[in-house]
PDB file of N, CA and C in Angstrom:
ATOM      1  N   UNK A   1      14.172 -18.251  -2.638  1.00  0.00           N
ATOM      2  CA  UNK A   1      12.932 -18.835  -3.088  1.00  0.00           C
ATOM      3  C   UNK A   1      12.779 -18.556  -4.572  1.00  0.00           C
ATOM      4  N   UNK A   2      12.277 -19.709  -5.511  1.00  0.00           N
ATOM      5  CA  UNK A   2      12.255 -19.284  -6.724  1.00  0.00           C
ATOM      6  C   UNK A   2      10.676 -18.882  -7.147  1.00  0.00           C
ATOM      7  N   UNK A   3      10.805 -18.073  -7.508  1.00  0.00           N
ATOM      8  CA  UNK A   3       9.506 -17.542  -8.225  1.00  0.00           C
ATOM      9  C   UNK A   3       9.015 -17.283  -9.284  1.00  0.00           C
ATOM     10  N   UNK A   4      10.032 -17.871 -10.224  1.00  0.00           N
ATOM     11  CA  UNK A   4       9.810 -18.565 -11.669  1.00  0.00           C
ATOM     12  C   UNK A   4       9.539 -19.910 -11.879  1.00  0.00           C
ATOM     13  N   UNK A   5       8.108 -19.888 -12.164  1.00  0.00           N
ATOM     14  CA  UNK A   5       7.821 -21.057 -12.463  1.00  0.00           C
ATOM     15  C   UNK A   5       7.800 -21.650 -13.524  1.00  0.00           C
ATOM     16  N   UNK A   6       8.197 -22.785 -14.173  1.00  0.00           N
ATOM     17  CA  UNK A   6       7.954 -23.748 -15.403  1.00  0.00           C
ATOM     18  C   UNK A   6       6.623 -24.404 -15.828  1.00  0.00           C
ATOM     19  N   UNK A   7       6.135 -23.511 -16.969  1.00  0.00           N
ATOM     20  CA  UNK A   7       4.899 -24.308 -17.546  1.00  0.00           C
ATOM     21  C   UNK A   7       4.991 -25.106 -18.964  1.00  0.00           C
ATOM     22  N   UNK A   8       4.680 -26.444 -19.250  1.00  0.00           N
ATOM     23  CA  UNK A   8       4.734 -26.186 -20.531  1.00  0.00           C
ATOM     24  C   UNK A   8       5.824 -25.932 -21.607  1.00  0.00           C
ATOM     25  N   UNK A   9       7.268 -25.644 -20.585  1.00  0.00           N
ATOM     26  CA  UNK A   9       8.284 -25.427 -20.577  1.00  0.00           C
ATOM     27  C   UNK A   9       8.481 -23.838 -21.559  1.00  0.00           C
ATOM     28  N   UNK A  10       7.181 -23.005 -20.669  1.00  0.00           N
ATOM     29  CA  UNK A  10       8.074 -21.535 -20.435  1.00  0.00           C
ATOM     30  C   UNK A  10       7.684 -21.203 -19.270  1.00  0.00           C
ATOM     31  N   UNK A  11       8.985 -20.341 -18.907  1.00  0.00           N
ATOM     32  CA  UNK A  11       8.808 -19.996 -17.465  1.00  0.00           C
ATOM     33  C   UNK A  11       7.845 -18.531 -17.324  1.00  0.00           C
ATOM     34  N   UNK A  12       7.188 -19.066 -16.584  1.00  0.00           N
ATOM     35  CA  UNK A  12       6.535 -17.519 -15.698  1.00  0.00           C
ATOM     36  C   UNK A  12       6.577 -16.916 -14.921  1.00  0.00           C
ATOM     37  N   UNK A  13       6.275 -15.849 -14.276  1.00  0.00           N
ATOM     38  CA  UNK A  13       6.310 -14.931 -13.421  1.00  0.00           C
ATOM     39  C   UNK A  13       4.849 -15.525 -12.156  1.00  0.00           C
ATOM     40  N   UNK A  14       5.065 -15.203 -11.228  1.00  0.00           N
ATOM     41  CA  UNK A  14       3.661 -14.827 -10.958  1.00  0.00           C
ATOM     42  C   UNK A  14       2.969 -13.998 -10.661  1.00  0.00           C
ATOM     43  N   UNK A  15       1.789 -13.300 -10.210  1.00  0.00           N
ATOM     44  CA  UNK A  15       0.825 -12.521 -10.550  1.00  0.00           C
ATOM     45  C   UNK A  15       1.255 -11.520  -9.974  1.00  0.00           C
ATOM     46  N   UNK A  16       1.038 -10.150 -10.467  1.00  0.00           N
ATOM     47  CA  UNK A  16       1.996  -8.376 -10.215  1.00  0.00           C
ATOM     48  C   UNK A  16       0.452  -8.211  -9.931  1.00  0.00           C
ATOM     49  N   UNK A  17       0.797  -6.580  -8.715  1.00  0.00           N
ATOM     50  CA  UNK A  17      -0.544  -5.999  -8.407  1.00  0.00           C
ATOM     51  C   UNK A  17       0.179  -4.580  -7.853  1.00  0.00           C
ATOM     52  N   UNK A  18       0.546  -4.189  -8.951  1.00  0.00           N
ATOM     53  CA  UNK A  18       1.213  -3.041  -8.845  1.00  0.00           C
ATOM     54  C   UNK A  18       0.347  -1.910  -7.445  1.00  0.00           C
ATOM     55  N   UNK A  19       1.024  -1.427  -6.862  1.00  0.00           N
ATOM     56  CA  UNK A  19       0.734  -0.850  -5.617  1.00  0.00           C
ATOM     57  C   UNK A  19       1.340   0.452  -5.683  1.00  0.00           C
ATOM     58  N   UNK A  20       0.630   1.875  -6.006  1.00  0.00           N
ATOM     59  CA  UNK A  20       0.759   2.953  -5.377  1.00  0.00           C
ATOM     60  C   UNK A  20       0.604   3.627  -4.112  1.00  0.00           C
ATOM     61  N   UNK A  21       1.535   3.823  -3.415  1.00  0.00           N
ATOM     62  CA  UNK A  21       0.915   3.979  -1.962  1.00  0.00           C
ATOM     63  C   UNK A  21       1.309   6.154  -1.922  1.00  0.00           C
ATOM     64  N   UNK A  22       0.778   6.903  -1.716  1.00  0.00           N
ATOM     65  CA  UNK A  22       0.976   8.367  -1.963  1.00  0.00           C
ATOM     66  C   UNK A  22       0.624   8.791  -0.771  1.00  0.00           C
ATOM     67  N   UNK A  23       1.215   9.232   0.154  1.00  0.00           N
ATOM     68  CA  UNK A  23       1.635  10.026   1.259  1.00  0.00           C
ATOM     69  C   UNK A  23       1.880  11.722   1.774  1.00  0.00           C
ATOM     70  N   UNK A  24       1.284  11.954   0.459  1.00  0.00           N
ATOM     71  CA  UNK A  24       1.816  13.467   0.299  1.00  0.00           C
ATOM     72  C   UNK A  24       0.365  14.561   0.596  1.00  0.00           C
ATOM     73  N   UNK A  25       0.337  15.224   0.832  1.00  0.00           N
ATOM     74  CA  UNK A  25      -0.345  16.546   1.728  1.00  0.00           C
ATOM     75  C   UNK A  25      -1.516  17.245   0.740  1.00  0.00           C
ATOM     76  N   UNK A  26      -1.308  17.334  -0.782  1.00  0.00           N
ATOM     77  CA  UNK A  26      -2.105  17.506  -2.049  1.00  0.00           C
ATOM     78  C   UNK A  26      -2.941  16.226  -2.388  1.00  0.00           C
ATOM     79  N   UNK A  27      -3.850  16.127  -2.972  1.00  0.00           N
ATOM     80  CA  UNK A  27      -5.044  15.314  -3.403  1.00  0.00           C
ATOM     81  C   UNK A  27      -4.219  14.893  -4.729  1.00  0.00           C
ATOM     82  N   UNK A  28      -4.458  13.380  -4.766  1.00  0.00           N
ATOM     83  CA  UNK A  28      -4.096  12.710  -6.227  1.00  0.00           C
ATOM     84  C   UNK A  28      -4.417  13.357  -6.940  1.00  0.00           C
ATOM     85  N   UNK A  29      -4.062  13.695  -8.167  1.00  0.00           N
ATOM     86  CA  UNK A  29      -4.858  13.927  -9.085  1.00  0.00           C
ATOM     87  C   UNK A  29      -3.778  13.026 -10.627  1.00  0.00           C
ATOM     88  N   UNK A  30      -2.808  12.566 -10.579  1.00  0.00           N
ATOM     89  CA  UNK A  30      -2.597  12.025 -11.487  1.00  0.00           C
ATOM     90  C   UNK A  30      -3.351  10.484 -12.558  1.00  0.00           C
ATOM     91  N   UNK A  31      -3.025  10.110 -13.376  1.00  0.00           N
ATOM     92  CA  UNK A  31      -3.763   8.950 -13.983  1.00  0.00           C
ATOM     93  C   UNK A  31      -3.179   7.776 -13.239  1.00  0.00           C
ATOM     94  N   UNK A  32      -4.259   6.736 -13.352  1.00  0.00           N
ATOM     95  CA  UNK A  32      -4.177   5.488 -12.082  1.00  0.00           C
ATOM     96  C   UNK A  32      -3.754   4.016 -13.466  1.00  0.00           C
ATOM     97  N   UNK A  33      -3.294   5.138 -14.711  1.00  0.00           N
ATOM     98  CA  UNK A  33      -2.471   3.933 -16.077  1.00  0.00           C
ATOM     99  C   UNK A  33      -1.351   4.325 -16.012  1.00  0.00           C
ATOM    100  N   UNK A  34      -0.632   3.803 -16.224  1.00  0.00           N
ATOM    101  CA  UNK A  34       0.796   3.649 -16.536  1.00  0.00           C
ATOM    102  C   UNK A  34       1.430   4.273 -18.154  1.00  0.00           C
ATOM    103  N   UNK A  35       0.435   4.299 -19.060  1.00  0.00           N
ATOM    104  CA  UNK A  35       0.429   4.972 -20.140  1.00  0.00           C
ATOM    105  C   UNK A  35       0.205   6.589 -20.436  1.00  0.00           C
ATOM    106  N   UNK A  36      -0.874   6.909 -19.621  1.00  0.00           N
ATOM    107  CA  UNK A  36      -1.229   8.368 -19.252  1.00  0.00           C
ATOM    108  C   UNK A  36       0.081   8.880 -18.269  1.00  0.00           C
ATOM    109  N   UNK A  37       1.042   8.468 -18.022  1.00  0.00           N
ATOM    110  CA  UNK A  37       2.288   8.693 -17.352  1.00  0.00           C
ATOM    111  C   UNK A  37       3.002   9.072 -17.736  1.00  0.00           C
ATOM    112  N   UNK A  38       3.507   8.398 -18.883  1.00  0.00           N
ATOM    113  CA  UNK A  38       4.272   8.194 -19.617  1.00  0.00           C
ATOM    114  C   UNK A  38       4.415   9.213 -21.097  1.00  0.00           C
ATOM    115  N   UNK A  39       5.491  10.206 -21.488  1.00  0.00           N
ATOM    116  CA  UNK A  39       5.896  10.727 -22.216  1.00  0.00           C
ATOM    117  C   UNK A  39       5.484  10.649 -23.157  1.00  0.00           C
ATOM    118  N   UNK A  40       4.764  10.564 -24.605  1.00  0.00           N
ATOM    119  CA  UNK A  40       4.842   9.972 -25.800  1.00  0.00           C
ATOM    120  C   UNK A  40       4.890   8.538 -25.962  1.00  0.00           C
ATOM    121  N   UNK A  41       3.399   7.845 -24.842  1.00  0.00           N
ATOM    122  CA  UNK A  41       3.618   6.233 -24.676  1.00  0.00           C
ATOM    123  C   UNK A  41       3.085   5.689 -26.173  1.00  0.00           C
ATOM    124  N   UNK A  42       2.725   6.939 -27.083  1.00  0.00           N
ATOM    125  CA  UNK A  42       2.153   5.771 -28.339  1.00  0.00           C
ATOM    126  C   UNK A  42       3.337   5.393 -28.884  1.00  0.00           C
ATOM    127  N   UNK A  43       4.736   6.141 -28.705  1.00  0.00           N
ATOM    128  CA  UNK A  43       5.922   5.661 -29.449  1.00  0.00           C
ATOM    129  C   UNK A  43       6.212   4.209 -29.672  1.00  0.00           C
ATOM    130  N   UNK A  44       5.826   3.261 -28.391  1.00  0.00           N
ATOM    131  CA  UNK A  44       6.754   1.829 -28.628  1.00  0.00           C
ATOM    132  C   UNK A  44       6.052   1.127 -29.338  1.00  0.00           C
ATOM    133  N   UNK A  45       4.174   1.779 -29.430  1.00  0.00           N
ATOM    134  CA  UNK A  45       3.142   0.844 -30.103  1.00  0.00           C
ATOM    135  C   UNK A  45       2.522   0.121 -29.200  1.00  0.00           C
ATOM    136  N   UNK A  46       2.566  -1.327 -29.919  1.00  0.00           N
ATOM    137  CA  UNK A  46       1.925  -2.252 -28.740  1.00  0.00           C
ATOM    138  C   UNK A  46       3.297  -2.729 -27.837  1.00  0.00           C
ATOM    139  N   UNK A  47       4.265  -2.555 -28.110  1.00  0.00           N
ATOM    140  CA  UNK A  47       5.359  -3.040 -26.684  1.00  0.00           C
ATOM    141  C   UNK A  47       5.477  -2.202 -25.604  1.00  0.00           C
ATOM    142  N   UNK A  48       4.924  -0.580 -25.772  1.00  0.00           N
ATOM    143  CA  UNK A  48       4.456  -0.179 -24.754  1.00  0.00           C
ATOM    144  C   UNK A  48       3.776  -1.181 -23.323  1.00  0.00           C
ATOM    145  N   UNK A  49       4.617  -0.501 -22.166  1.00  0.00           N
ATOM    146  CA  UNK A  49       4.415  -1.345 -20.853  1.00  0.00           C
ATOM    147  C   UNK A  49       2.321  -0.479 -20.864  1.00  0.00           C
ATOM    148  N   UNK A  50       1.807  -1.575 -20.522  1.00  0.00           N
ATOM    149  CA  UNK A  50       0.228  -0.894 -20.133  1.00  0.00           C
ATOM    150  C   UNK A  50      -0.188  -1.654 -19.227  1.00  0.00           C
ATOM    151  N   UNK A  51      -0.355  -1.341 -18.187  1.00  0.00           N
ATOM    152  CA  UNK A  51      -1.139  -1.341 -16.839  1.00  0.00           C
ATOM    153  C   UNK A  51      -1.802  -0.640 -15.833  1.00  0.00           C
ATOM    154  N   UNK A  52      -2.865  -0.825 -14.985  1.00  0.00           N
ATOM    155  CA  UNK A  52      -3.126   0.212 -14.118  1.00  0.00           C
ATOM    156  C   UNK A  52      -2.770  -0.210 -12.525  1.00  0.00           C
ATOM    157  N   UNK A  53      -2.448   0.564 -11.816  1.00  0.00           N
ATOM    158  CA  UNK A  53      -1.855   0.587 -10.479  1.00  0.00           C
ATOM    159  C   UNK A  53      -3.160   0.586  -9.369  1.00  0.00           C
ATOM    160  N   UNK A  54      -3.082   0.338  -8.560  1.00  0.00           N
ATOM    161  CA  UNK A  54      -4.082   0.498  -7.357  1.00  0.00           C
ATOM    162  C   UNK A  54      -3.201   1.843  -6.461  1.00  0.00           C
ATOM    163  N   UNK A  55      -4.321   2.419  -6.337  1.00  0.00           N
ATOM    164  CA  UNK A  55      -3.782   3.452  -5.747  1.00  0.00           C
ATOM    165  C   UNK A  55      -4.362   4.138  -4.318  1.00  0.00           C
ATOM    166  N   UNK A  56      -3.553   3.730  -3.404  1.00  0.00           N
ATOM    167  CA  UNK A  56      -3.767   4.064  -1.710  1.00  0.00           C
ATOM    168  C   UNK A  56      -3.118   4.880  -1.719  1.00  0.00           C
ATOM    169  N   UNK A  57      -3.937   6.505  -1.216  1.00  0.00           N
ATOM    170  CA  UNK A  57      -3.674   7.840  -1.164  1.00  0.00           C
ATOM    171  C   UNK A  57      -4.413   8.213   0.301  1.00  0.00           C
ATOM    172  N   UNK A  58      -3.054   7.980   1.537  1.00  0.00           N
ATOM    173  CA  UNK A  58      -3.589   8.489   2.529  1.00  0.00           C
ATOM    174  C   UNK A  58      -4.250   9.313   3.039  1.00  0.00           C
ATOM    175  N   UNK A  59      -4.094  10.335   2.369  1.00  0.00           N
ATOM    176  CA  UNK A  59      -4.854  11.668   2.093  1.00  0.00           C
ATOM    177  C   UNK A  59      -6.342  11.424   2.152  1.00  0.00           C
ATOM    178  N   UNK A  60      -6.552  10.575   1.767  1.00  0.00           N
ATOM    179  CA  UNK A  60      -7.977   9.969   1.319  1.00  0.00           C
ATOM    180  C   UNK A  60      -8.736   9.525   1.832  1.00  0.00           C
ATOM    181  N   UNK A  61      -8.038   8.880   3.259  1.00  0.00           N
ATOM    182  CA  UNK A  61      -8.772   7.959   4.002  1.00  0.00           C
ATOM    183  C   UNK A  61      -8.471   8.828   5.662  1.00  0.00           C
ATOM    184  N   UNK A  62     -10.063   8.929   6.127  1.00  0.00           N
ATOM    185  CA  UNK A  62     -10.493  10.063   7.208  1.00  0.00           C
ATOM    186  C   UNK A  62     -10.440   8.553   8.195  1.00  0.00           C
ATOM    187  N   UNK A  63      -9.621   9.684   9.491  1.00  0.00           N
ATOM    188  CA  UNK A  63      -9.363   9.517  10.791  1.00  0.00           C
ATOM    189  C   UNK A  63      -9.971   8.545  11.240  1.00  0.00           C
ATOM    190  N   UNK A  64     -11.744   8.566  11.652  1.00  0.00           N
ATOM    191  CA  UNK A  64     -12.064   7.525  11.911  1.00  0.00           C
ATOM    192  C   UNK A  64     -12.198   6.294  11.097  1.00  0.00           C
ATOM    193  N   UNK A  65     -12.031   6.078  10.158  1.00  0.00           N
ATOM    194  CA  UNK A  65     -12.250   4.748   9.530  1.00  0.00           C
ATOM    195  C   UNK A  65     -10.655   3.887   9.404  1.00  0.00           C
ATOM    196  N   UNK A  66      -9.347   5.141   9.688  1.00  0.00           N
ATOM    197  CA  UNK A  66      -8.368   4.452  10.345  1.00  0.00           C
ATOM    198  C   UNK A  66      -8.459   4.346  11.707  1.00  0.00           C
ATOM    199  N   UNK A  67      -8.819   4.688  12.663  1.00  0.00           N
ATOM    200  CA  UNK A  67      -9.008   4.221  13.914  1.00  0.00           C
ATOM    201  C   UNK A  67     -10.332   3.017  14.043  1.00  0.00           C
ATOM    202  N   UNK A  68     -10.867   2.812  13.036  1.00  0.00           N
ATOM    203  CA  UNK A  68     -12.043   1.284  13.335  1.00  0.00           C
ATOM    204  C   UNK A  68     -10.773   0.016  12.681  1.00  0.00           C
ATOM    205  N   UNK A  69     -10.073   0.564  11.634  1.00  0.00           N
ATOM    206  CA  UNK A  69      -9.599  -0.770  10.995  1.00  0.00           C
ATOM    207  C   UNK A  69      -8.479  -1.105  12.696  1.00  0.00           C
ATOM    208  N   UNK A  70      -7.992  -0.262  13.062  1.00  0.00           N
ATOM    209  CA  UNK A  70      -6.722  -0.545  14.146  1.00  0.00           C
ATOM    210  C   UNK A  70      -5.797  -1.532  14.207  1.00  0.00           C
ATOM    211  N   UNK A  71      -5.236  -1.842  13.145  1.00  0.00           N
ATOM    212  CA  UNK A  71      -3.775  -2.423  12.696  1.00  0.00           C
ATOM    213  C   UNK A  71      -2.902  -1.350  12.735  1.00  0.00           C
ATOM    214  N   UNK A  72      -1.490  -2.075  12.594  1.00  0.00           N
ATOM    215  CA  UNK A  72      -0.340  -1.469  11.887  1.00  0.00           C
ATOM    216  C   UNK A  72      -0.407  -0.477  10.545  1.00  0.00           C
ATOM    217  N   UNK A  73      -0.864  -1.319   9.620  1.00  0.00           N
ATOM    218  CA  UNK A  73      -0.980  -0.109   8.401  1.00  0.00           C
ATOM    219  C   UNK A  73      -1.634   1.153   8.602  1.00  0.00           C
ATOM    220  N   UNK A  74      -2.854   0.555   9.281  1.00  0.00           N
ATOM    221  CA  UNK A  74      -3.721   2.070   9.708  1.00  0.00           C
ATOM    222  C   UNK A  74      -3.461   2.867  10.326  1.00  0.00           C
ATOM    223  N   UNK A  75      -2.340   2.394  11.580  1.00  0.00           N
ATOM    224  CA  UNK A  75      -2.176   3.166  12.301  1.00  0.00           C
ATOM    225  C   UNK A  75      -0.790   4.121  11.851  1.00  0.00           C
ATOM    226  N   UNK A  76      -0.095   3.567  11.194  1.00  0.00           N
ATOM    227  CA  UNK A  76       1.278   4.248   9.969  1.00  0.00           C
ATOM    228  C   UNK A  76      -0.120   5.306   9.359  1.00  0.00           C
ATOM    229  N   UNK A  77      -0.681   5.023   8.892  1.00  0.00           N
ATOM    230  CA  UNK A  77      -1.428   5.828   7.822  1.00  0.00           C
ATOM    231  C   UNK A  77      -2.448   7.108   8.981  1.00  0.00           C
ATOM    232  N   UNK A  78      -2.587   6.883   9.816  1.00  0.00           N
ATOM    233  CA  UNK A  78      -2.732   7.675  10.818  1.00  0.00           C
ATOM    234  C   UNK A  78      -1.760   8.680  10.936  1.00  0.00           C
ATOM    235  N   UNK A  79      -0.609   8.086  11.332  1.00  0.00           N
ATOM    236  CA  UNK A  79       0.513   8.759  11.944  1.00  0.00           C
ATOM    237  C   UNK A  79       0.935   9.892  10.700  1.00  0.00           C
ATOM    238  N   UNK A  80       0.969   9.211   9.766  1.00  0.00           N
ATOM    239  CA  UNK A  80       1.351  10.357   8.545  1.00  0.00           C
ATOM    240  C   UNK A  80       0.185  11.325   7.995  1.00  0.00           C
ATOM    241  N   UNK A  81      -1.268  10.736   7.954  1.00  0.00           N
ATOM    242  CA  UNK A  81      -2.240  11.570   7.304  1.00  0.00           C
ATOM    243  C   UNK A  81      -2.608  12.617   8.585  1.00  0.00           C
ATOM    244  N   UNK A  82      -2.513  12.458   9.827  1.00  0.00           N
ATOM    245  CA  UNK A  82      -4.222  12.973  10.833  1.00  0.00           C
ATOM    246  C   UNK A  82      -2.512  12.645  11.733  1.00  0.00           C
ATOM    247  N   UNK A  83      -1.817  13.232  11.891  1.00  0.00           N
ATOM    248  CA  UNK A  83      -0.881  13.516  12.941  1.00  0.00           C
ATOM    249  C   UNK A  83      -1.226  14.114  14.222  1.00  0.00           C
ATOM    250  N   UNK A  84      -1.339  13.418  15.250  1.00  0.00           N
ATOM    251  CA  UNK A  84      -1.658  13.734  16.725  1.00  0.00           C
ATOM    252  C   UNK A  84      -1.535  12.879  17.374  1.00  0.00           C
ATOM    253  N   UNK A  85      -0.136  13.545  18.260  1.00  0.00           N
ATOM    254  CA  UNK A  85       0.434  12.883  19.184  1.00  0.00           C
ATOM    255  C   UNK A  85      -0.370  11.946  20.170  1.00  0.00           C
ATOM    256  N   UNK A  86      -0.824  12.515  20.794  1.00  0.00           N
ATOM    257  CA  UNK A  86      -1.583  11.649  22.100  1.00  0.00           C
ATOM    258  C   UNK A  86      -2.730  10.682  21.033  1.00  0.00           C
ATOM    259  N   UNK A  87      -3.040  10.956  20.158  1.00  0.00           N
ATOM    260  CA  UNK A  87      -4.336   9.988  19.383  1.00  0.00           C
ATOM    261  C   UNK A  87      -3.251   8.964  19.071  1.00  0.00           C
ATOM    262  N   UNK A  88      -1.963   9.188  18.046  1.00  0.00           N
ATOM    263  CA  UNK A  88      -1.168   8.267  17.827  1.00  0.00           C
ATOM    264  C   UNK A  88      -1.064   7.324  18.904  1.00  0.00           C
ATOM    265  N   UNK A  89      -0.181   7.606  20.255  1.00  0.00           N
ATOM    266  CA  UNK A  89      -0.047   6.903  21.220  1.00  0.00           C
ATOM    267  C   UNK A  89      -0.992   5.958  22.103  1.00  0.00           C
ATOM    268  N   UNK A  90      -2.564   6.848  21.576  1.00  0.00           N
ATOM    269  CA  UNK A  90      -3.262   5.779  22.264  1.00  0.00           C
ATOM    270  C   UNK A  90      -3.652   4.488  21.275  1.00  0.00           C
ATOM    271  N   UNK A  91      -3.819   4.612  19.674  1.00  0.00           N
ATOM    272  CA  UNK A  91      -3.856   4.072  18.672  1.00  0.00           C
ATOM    273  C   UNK A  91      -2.861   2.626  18.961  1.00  0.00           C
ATOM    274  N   UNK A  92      -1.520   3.016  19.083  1.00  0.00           N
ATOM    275  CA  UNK A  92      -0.536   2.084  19.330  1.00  0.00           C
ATOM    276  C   UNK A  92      -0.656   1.153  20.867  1.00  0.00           C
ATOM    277  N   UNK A  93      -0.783   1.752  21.527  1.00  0.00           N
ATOM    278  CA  UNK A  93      -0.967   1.296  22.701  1.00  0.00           C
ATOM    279  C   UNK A  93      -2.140  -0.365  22.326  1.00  0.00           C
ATOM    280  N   UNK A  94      -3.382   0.613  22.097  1.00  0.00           N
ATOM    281  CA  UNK A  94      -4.180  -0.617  21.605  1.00  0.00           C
ATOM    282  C   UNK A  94      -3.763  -1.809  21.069  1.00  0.00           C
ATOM    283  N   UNK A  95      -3.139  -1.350  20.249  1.00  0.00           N
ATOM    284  CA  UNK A  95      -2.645  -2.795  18.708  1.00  0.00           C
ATOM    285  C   UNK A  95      -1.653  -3.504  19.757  1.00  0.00           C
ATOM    286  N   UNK A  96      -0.707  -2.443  20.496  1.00  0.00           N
ATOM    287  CA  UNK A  96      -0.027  -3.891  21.550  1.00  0.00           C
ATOM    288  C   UNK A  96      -0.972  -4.628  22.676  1.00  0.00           C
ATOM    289  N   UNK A  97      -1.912  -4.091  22.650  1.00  0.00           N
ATOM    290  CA  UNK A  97      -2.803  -4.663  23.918  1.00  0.00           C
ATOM    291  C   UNK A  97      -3.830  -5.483  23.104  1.00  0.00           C
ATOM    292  N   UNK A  98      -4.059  -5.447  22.295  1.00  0.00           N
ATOM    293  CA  UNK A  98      -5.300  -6.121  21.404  1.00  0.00           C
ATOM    294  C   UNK A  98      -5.041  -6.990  20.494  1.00  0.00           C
ATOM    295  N   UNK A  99      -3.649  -6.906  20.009  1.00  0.00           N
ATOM    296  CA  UNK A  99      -3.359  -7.656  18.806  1.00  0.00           C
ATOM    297  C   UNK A  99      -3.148  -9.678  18.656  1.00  0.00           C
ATOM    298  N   UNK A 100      -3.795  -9.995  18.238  1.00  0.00           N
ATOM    299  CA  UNK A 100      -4.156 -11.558  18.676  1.00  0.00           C
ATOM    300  C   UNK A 100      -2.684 -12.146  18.365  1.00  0.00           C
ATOM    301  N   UNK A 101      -1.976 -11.787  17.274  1.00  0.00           N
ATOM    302  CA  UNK A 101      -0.999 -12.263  16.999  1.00  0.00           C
ATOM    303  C   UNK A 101      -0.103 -11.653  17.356  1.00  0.00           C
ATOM    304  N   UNK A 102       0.828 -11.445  18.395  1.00  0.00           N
ATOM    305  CA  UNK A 102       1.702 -10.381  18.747  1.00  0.00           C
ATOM    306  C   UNK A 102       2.961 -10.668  18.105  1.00  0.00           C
ATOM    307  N   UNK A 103       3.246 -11.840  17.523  1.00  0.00           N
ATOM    308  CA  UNK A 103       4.261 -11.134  17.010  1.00  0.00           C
ATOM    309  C   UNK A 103       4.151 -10.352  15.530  1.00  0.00           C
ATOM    310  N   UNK A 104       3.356 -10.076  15.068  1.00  0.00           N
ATOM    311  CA  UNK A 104       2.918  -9.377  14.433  1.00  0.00           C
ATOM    312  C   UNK A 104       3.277  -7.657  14.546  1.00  0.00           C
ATOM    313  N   UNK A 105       3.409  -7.409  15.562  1.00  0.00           N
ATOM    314  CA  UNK A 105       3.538  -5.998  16.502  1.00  0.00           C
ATOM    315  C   UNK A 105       5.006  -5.954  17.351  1.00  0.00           C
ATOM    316  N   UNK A 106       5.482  -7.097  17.655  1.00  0.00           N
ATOM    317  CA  UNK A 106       6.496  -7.423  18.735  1.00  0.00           C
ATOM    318  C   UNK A 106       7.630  -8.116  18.169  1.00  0.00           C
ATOM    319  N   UNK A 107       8.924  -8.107  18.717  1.00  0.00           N
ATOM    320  CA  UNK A 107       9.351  -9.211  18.662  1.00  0.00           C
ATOM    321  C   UNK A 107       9.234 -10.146  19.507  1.00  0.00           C
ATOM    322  N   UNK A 108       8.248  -9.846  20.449  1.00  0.00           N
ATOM    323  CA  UNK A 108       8.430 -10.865  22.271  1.00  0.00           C
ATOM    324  C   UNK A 108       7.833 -12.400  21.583  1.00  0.00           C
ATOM    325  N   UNK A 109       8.135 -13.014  22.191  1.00  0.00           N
ATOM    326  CA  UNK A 109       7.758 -14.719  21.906  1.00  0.00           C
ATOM    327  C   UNK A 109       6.724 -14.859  22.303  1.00  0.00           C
ATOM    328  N   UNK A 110       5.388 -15.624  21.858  1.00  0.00           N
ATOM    329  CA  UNK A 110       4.151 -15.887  22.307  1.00  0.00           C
ATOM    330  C   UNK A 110       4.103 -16.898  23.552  1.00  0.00           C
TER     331      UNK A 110
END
């Protein structure tokens, strides 16, 4: 699939939404720019890369408000933040019993 598009006759990209996803057991605390990252970012000037990231820090997000969303992501983000076995299993269980779109969850054929 091409994903360079022709405008005007220059090509573009299309739209970035840079995604931090942090999984780890300590509280964020780093900068959510890409410049505050970065070593001595006044060096390149303005060709310095500058952007800010969105940043999903499992850590962050409490048990029940992943058990109301009850998808896949939430329930990954369960499994790694708020680890418990039998909560996991019943979590999953649901999403195969509830999920409108199964193959979404499955490979079985609708």
């Amino acid at each position: 699939m091409n994903y360079v598009k022709t405008h005007a006759r220059v090509r573009t990209l299309p739209p970035l939404f840079p995604i931090v996803l942090y999984n780890g057991d300590n509280p964020w605390r780093a900068p959510t720019t890409l410049a505050e990252l970065v070593d001595r970012s006044d060096l390149p000037g303005p060709y310095q890369v500058a952007f800010e990231y969105f940043k999903i820090a499992e850590n962050e997000l409490d048990r029940e408000t992943l058990l109301t969303v009850s998808n896949i992501v939430s329930t990954l983000f369960l499994a790694e933040a708020h680890y418990d076995l039998s909560l996991l299993k019943t979590a999953l269980l649901d999403i195969f019993d509830n999920e409108s779109d199964i193959q979404a969850v499955t490979r079985r054929p609708t």
